[in-house]
N, C-alpha and C. Protein backbone atom coordinates (compact mmCIF):
# COMPACT_ATOMS: atom_id res chain seq x y z
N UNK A 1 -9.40 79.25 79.25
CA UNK A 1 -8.74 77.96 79.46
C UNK A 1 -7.27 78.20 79.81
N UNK A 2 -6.89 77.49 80.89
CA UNK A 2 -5.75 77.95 81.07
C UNK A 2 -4.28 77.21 80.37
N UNK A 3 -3.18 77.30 80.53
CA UNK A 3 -2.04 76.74 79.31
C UNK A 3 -2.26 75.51 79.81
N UNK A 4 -2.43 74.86 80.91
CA UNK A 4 -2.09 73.90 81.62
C UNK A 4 -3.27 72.97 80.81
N UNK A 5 -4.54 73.63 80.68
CA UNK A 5 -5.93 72.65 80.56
C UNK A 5 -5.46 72.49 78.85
N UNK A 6 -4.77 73.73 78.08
CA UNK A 6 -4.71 73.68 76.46
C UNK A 6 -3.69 72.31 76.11
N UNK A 7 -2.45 72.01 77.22
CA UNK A 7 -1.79 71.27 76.87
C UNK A 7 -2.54 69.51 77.36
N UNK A 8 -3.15 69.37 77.81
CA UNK A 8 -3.65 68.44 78.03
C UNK A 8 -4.78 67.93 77.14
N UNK A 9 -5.29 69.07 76.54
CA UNK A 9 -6.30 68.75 75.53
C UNK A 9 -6.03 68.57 73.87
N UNK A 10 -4.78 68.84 73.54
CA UNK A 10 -3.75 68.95 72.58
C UNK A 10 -3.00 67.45 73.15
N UNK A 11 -2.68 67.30 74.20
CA UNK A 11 -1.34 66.32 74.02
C UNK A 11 0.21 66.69 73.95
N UNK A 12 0.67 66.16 75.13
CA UNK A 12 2.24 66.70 75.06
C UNK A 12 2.81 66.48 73.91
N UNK A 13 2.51 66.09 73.03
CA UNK A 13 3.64 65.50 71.71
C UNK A 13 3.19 66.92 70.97
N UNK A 14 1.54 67.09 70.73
CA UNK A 14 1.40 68.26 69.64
C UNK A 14 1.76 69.69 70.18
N UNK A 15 1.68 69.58 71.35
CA UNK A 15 1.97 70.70 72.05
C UNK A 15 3.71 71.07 72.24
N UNK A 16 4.22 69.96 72.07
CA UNK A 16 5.67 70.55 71.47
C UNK A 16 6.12 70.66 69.86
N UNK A 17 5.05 70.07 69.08
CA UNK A 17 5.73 70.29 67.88
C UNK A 17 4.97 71.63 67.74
N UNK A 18 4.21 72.16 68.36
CA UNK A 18 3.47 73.68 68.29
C UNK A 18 4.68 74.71 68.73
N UNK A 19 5.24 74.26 69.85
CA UNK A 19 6.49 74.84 70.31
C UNK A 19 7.71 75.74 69.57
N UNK A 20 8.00 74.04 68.88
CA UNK A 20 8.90 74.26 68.25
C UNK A 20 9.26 75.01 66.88
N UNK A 21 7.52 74.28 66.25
CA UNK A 21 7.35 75.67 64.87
C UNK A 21 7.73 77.03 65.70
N UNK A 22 6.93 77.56 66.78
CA UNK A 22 6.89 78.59 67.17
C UNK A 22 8.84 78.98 67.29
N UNK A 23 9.09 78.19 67.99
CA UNK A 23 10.39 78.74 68.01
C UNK A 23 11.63 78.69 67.03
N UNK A 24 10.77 77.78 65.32
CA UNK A 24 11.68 78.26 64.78
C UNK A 24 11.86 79.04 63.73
N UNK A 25 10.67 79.78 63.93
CA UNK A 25 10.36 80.78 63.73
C UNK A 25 11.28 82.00 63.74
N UNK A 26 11.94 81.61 64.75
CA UNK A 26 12.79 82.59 65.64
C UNK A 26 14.41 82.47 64.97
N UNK A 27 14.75 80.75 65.53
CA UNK A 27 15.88 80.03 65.04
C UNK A 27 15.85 79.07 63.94
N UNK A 28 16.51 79.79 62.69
CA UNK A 28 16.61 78.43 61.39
C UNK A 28 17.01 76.96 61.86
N UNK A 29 16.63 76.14 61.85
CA UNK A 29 16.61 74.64 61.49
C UNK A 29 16.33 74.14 60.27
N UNK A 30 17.99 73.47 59.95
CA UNK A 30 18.20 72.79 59.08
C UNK A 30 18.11 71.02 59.65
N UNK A 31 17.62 70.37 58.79
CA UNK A 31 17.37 69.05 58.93
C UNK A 31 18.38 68.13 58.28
N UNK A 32 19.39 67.19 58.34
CA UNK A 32 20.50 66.87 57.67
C UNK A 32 19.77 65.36 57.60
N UNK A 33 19.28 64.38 56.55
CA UNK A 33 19.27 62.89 56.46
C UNK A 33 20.36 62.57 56.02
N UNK A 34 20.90 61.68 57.08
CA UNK A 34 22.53 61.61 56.69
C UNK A 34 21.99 59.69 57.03
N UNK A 35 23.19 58.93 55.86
CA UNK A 35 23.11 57.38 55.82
C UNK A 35 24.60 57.43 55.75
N UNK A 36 25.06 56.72 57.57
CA UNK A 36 26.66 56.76 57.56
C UNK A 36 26.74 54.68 56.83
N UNK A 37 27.94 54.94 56.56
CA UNK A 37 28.34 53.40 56.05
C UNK A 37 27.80 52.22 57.10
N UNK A 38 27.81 52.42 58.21
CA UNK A 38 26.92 51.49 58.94
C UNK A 38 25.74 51.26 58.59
N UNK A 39 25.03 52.43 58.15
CA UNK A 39 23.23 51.80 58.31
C UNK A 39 23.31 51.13 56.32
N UNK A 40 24.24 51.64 55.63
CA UNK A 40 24.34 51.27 54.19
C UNK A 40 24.66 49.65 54.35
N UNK A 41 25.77 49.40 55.01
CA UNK A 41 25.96 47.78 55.50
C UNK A 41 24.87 46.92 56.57
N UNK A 42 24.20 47.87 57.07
CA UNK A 42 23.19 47.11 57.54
C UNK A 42 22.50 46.91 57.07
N UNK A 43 21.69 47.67 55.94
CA UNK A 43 20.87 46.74 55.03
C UNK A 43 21.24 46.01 53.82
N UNK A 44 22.42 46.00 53.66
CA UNK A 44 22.99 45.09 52.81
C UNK A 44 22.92 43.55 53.04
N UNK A 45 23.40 43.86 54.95
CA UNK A 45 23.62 42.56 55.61
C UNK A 45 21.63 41.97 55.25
N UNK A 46 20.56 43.07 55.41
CA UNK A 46 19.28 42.22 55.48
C UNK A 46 18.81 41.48 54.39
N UNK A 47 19.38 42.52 52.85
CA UNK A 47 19.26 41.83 51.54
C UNK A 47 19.80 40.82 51.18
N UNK A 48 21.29 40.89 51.96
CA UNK A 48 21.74 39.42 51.42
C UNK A 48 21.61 38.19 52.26
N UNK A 49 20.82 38.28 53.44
CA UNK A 49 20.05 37.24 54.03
C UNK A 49 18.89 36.58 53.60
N UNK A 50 18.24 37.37 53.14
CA UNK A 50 17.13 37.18 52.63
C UNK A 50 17.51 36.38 50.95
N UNK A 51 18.14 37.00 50.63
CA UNK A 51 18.88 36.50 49.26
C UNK A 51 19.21 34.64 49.82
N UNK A 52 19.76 34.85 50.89
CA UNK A 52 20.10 33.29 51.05
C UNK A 52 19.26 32.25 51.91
N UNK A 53 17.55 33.13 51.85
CA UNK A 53 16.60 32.39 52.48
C UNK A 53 16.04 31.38 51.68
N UNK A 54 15.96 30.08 52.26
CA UNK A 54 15.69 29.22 51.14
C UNK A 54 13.98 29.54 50.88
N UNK A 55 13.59 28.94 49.42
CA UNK A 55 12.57 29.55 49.23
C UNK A 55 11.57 28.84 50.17
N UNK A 56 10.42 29.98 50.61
CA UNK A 56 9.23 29.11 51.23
C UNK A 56 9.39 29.53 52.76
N UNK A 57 10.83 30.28 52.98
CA UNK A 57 11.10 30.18 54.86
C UNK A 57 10.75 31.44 54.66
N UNK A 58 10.00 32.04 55.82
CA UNK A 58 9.81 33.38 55.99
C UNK A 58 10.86 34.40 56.43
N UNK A 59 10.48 35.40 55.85
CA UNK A 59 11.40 36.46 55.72
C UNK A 59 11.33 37.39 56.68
N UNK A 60 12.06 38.07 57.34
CA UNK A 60 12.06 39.12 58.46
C UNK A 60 11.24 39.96 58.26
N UNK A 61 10.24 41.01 59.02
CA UNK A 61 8.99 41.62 58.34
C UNK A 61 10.13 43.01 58.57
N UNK A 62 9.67 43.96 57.46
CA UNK A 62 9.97 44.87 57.55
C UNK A 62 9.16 45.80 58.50
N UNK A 63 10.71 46.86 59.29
CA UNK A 63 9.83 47.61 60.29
C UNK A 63 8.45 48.64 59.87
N UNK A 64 7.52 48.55 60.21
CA UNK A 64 6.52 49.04 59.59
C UNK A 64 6.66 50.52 59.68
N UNK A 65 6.49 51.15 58.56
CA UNK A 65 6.49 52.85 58.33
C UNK A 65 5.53 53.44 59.18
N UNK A 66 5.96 54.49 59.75
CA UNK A 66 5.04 55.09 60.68
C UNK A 66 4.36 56.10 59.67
N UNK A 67 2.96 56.47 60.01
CA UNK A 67 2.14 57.44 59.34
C UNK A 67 2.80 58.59 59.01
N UNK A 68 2.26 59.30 58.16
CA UNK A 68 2.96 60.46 58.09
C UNK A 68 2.83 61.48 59.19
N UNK A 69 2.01 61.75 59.54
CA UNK A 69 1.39 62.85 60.06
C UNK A 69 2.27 62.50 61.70
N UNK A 70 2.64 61.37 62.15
CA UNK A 70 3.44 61.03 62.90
C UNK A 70 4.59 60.62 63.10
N UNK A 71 5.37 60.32 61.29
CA UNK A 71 6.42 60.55 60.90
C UNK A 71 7.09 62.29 61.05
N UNK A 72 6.17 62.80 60.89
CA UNK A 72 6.55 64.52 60.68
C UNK A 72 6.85 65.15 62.04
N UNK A 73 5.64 64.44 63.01
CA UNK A 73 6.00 64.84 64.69
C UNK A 73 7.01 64.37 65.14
N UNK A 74 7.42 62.69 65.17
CA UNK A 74 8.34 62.34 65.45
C UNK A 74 9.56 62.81 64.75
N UNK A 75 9.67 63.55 63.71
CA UNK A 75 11.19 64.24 63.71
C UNK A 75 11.05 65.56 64.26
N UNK A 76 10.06 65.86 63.90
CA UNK A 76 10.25 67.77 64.98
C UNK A 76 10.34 67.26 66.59
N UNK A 77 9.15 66.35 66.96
CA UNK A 77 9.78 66.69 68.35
C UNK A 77 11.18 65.69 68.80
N UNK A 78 11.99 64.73 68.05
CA UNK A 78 13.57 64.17 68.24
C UNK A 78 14.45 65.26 67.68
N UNK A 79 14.00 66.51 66.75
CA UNK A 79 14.58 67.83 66.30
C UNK A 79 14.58 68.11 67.66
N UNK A 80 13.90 68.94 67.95
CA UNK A 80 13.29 69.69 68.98
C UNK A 80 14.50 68.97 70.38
N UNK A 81 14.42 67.87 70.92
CA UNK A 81 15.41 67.01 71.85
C UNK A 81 16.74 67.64 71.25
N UNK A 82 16.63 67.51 70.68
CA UNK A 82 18.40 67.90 70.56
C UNK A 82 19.02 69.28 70.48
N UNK A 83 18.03 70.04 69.81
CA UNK A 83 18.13 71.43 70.17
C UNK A 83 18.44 71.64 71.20
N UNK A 84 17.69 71.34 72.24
CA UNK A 84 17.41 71.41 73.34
C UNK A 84 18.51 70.85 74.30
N UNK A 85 19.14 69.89 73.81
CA UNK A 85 20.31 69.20 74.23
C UNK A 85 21.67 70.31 74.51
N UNK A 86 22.31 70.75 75.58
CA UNK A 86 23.29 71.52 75.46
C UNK A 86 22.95 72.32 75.20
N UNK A 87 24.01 72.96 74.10
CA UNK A 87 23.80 74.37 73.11
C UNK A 87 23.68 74.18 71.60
N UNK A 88 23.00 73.08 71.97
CA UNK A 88 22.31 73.16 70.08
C UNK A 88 20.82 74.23 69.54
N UNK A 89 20.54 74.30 70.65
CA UNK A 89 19.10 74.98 70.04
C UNK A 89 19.61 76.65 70.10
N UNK A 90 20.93 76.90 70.55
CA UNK A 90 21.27 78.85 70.97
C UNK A 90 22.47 78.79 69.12
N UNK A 91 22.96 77.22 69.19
CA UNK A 91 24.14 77.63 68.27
C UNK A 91 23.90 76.69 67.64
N UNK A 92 23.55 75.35 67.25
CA UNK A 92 23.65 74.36 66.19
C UNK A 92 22.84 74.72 65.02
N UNK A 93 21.74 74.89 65.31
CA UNK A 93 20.90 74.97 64.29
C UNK A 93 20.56 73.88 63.38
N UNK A 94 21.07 73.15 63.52
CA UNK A 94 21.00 71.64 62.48
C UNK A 94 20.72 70.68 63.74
N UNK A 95 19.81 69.73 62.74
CA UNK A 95 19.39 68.29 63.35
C UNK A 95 20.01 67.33 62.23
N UNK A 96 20.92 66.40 62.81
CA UNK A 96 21.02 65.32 62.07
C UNK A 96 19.91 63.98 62.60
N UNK A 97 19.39 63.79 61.12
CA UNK A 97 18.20 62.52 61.46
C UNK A 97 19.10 61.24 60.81
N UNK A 98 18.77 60.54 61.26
CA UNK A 98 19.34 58.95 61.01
C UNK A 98 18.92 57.94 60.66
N UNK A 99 18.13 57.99 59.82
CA UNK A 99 16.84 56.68 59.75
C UNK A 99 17.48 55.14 58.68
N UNK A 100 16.83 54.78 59.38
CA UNK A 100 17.18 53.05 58.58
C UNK A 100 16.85 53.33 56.94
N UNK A 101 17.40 52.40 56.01
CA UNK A 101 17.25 52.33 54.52
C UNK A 101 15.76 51.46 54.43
N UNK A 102 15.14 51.56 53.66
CA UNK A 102 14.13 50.81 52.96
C UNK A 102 14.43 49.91 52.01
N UNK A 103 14.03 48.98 52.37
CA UNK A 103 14.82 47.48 51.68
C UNK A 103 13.73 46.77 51.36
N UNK A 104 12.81 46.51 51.81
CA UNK A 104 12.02 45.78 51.68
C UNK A 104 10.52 46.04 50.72
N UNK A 105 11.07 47.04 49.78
CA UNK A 105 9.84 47.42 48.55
C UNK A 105 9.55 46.45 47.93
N UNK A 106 8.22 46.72 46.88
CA UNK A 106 8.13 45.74 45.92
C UNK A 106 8.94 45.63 45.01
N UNK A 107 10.32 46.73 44.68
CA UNK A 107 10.57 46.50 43.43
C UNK A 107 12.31 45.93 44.05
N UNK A 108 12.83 46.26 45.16
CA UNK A 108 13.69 45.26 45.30
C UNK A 108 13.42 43.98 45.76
N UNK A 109 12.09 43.71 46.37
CA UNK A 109 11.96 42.35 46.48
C UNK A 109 11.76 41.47 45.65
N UNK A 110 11.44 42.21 44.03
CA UNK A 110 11.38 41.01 43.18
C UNK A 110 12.82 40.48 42.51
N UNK A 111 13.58 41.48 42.98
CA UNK A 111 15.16 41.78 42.96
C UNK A 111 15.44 40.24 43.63
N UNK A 112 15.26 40.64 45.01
CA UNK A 112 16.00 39.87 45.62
C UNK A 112 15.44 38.18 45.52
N UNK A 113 13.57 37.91 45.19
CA UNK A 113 13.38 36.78 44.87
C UNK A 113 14.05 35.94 43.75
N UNK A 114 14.77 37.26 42.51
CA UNK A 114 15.16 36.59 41.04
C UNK A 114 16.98 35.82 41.97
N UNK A 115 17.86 36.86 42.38
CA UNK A 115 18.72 35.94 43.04
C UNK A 115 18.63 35.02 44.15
N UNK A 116 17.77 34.90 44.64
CA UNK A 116 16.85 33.71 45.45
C UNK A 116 17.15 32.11 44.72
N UNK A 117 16.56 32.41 43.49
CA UNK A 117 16.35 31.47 43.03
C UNK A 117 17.34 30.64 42.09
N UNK A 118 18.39 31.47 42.03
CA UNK A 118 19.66 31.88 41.61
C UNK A 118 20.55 31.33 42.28
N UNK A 119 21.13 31.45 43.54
CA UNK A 119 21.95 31.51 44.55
C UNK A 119 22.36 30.07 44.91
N UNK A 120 21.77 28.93 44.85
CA UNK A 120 22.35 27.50 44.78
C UNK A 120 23.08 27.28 43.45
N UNK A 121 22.91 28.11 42.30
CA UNK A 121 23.61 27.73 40.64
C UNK A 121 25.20 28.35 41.77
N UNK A 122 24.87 29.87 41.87
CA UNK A 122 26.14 30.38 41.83
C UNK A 122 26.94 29.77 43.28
N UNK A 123 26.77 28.94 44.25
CA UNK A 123 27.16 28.99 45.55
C UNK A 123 28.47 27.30 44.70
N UNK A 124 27.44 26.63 43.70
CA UNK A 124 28.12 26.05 42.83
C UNK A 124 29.51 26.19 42.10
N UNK A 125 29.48 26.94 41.65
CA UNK A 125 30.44 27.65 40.89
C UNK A 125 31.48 28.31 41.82
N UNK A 126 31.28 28.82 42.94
CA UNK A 126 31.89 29.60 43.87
C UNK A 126 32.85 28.50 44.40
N UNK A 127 32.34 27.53 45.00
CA UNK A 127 32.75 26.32 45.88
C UNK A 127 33.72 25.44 44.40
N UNK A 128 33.86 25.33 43.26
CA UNK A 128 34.61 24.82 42.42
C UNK A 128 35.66 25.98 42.06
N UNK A 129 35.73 27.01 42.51
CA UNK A 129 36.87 28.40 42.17
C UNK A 129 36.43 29.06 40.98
N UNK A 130 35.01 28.93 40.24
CA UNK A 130 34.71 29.41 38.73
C UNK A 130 34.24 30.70 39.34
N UNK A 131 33.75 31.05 40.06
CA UNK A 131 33.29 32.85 40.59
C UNK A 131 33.63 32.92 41.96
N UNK A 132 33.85 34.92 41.79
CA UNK A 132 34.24 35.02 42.96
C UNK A 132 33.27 36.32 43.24
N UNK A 133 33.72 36.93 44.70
CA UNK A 133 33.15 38.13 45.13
C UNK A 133 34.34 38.92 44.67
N UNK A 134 33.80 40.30 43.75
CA UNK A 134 34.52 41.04 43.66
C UNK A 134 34.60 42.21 44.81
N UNK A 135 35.12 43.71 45.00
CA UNK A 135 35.32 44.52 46.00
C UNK A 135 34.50 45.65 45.47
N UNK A 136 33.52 45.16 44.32
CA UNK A 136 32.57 46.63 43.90
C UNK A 136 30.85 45.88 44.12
N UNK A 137 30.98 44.74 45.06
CA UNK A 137 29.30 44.38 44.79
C UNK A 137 29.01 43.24 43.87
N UNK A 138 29.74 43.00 43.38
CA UNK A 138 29.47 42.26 42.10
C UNK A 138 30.38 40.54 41.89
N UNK A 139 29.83 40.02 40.55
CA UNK A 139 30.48 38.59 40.84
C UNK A 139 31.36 38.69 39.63
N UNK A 140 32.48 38.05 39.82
CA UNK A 140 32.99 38.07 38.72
C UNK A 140 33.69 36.23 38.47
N UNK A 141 33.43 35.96 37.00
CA UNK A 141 34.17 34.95 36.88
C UNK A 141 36.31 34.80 36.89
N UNK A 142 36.26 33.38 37.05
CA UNK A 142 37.51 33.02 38.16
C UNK A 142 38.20 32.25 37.22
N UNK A 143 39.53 31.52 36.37
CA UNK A 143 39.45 31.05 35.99
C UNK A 143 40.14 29.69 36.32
N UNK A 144 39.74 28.64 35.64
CA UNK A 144 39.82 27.68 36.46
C UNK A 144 39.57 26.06 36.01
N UNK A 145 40.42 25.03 36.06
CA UNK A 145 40.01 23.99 35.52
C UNK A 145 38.38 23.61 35.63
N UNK A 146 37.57 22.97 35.02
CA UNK A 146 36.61 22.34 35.05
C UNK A 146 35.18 23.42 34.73
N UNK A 147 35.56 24.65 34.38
CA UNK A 147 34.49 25.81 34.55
C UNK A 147 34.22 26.24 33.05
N UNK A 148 32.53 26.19 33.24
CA UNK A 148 32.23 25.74 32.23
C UNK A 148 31.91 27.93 31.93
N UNK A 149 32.87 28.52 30.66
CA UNK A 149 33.03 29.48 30.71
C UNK A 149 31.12 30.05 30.26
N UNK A 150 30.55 29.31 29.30
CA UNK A 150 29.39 29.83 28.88
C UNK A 150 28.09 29.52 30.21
N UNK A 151 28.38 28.89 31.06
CA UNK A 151 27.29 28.94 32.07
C UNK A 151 27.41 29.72 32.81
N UNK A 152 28.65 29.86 33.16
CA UNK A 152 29.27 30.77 34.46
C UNK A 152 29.44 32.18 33.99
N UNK A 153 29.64 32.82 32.68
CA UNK A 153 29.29 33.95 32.01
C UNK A 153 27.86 34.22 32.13
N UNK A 154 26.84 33.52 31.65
CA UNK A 154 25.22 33.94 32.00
C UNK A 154 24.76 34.21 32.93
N UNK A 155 25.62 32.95 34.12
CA UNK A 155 25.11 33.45 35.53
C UNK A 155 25.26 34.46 35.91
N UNK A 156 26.54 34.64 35.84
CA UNK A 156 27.41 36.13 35.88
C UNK A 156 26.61 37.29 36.04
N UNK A 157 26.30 37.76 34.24
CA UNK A 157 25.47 38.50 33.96
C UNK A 157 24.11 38.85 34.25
N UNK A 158 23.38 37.40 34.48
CA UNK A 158 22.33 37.72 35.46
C UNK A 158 22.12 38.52 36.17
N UNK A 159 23.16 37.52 37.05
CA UNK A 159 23.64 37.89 38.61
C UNK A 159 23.58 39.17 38.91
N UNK A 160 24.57 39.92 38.73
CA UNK A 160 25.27 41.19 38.46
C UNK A 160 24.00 42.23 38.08
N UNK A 161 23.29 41.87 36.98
CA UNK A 161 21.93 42.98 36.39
C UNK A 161 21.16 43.10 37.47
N UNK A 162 20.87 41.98 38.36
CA UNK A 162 19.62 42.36 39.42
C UNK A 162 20.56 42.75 40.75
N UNK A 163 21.98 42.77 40.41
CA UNK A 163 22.58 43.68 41.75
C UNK A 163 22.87 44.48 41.79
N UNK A 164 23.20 45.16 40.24
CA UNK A 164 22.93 46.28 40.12
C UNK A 164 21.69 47.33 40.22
N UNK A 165 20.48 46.93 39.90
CA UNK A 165 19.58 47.02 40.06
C UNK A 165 18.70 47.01 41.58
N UNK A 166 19.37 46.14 42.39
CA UNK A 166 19.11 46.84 43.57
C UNK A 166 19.73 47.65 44.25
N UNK A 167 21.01 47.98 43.86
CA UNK A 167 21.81 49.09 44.35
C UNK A 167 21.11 50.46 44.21
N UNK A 168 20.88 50.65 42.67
CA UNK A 168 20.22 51.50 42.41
C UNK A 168 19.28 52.32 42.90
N UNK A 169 18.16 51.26 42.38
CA UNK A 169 16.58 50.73 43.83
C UNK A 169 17.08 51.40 45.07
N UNK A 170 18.01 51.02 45.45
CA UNK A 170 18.38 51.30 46.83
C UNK A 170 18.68 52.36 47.20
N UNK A 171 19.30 53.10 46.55
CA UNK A 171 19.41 54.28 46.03
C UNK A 171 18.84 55.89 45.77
N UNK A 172 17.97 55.12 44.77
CA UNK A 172 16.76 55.96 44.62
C UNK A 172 15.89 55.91 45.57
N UNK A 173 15.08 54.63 45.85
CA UNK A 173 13.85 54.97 47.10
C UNK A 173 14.23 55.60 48.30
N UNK A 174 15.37 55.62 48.39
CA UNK A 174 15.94 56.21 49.71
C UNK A 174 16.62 57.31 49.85
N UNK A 175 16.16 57.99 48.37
CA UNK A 175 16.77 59.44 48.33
C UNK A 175 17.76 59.92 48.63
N UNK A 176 19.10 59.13 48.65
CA UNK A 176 20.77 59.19 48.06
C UNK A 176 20.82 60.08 47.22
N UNK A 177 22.07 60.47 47.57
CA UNK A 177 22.73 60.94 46.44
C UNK A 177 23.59 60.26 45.35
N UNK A 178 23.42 60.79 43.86
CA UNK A 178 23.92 59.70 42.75
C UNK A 178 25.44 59.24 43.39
N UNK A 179 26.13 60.21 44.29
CA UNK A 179 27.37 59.50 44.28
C UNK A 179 27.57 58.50 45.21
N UNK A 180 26.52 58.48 46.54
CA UNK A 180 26.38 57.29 47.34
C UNK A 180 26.38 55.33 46.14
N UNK A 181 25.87 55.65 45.14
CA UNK A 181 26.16 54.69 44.45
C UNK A 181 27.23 53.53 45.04
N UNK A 182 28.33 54.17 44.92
CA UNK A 182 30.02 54.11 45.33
C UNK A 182 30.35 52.96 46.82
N UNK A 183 29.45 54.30 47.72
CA UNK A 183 29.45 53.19 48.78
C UNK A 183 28.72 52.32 49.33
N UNK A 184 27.34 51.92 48.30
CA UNK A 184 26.30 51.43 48.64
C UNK A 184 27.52 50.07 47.88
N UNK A 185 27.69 49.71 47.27
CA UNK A 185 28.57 48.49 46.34
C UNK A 185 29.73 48.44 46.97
N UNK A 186 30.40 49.37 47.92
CA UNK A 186 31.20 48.81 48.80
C UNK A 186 30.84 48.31 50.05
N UNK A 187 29.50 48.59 50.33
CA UNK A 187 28.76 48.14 51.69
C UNK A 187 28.89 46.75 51.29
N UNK A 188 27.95 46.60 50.19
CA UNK A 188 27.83 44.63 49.77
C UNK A 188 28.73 44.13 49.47
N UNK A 189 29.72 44.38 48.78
CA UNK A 189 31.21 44.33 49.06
C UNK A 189 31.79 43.39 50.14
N UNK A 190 31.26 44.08 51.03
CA UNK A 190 31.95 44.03 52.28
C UNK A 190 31.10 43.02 52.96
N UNK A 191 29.73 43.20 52.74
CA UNK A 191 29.12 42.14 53.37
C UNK A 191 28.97 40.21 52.59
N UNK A 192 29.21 40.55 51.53
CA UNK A 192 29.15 39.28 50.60
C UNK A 192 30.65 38.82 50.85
N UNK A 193 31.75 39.66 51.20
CA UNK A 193 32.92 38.84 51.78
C UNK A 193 32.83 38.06 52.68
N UNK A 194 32.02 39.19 53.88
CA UNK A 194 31.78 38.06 55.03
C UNK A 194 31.31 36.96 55.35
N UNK A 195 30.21 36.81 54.13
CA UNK A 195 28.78 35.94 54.09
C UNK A 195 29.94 34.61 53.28
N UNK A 196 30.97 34.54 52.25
CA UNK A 196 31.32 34.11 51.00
C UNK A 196 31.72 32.62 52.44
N UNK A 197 31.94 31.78 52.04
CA UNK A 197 32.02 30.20 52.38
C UNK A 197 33.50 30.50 52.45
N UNK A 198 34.15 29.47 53.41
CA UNK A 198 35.46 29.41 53.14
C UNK A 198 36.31 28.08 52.17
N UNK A 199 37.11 29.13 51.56
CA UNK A 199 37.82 28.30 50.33
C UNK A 199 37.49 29.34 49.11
N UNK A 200 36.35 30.28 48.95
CA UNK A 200 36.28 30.56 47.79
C UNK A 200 36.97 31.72 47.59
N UNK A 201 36.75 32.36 46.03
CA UNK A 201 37.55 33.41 46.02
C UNK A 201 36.91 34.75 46.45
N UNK A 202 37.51 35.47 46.82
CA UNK A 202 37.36 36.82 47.11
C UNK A 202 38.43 38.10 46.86
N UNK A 203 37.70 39.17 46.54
CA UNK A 203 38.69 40.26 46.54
C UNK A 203 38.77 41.39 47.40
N UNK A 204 40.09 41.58 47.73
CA UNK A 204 39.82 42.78 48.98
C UNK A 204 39.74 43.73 48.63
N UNK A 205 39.30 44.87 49.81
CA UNK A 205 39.08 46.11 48.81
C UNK A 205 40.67 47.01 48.60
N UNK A 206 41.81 46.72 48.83
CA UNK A 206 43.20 46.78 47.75
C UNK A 206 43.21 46.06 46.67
N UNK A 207 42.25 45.48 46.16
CA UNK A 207 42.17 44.69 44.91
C UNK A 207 42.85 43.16 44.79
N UNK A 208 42.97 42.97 45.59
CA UNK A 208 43.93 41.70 45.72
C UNK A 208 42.80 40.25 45.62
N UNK A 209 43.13 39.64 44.95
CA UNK A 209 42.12 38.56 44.92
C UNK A 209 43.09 37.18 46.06
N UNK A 210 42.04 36.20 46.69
CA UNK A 210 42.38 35.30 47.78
C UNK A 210 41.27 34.60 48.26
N UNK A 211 41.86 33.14 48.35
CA UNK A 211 41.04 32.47 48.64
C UNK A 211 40.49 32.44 50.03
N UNK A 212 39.32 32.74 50.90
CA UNK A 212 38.65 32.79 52.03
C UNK A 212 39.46 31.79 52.64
């Protein structure tokens, strides 16, 4: 059989990830999963949409996971492209992969249904000056004529437990490192400023608190 009839009966896709084992064999490849602050704020931006979906409206479907067995090709042979790119495959030796966060599990979605249901108490409180967005992720109470300190403390605390909790979540399923923590709560941070109504309070990330 000749190479020509083997690659056709294999398939160009398996026939380069055959390749590429073969050749790196030769040349070490290191694989880098790197999550720059963009893709951390981009799924922040999807959680806290969904957070402000009223209940009953459908929710954006998450992009569906590709198989494994075609998860594994599709990074050797987008490895393999870039090697190949220039002089990465004589001198880089590293592939940086880039993949989106996973947001949409069962265990942050019950996350995000508990502040779902939540999110008209606190949008309350926000719009009277009793809570604000703090610059770590989180809500903090404001103080303020008419605010009722023991409701707006519970909410608070709620609040805060299941956002911490998806940080975490977020975290872990997506195989971070413990210190990404840091900038996963400055991602939402950043995105719950943007999202926050104008008039309420907010804090920047110099710590400065101000009304939107």
């Amino acid at each position: 059989m000749t190479l020509i009839e083997r690659i056709r009966m294999w398939g160009v896709a398996n026939f380069v990830v055959m390749s590429f084992v073969v050749a790196a064999a030769c040349v070490p490849v290191t694989i880098n999963v790197n999550f720059p602050q963009q893709k951390i704020e981009g799924a922040a931006t999807k959680i806290e949409d969904m957070v402000r979906t009223p209940n009953g409206a459908p929710s954006a479907p998450e992009r569906e996971e590709p198989k494994r067995g075609s998860e594994i090709k599709g990074t050797f042979v987008a490895g393999l492209s870039s090697l190949f790119a220039g002089e990465a495959f004589a001198q880089g030796r590293e592939v940086d992969v880039v993949p989106d966060l996973k947001v949409q599990t069962p265990e942050i979605l019950r996350a995000i249904e508990s502040r779902r249901n939540r999110f008209p108490q606190i949008q309350q409180w926000m719009t009277r000056g009793c809570l604000g967005e703090n610059n770590q992720g989180l809500l903090e109470a404001r103080p303020g004529q008419g605010c009722d300190d023991g409701a707006v403390g519970r909410l608070t605390a709620d609040e805060n437990r299941d956002r911490i909790y998806i940080y975490e979540t977020l975290r872990q399923q997506n195989n971070m490192p413990p210190g990404d923590i840091e900038r996963i709560k400055r991602g939402f941070a950043k995105v719950n400023r943007e999202k926050a109504a104008g008039g309420t309070w907010i804090q920047g990330p110099d710590g400065r608190w101000a009304r939107k």
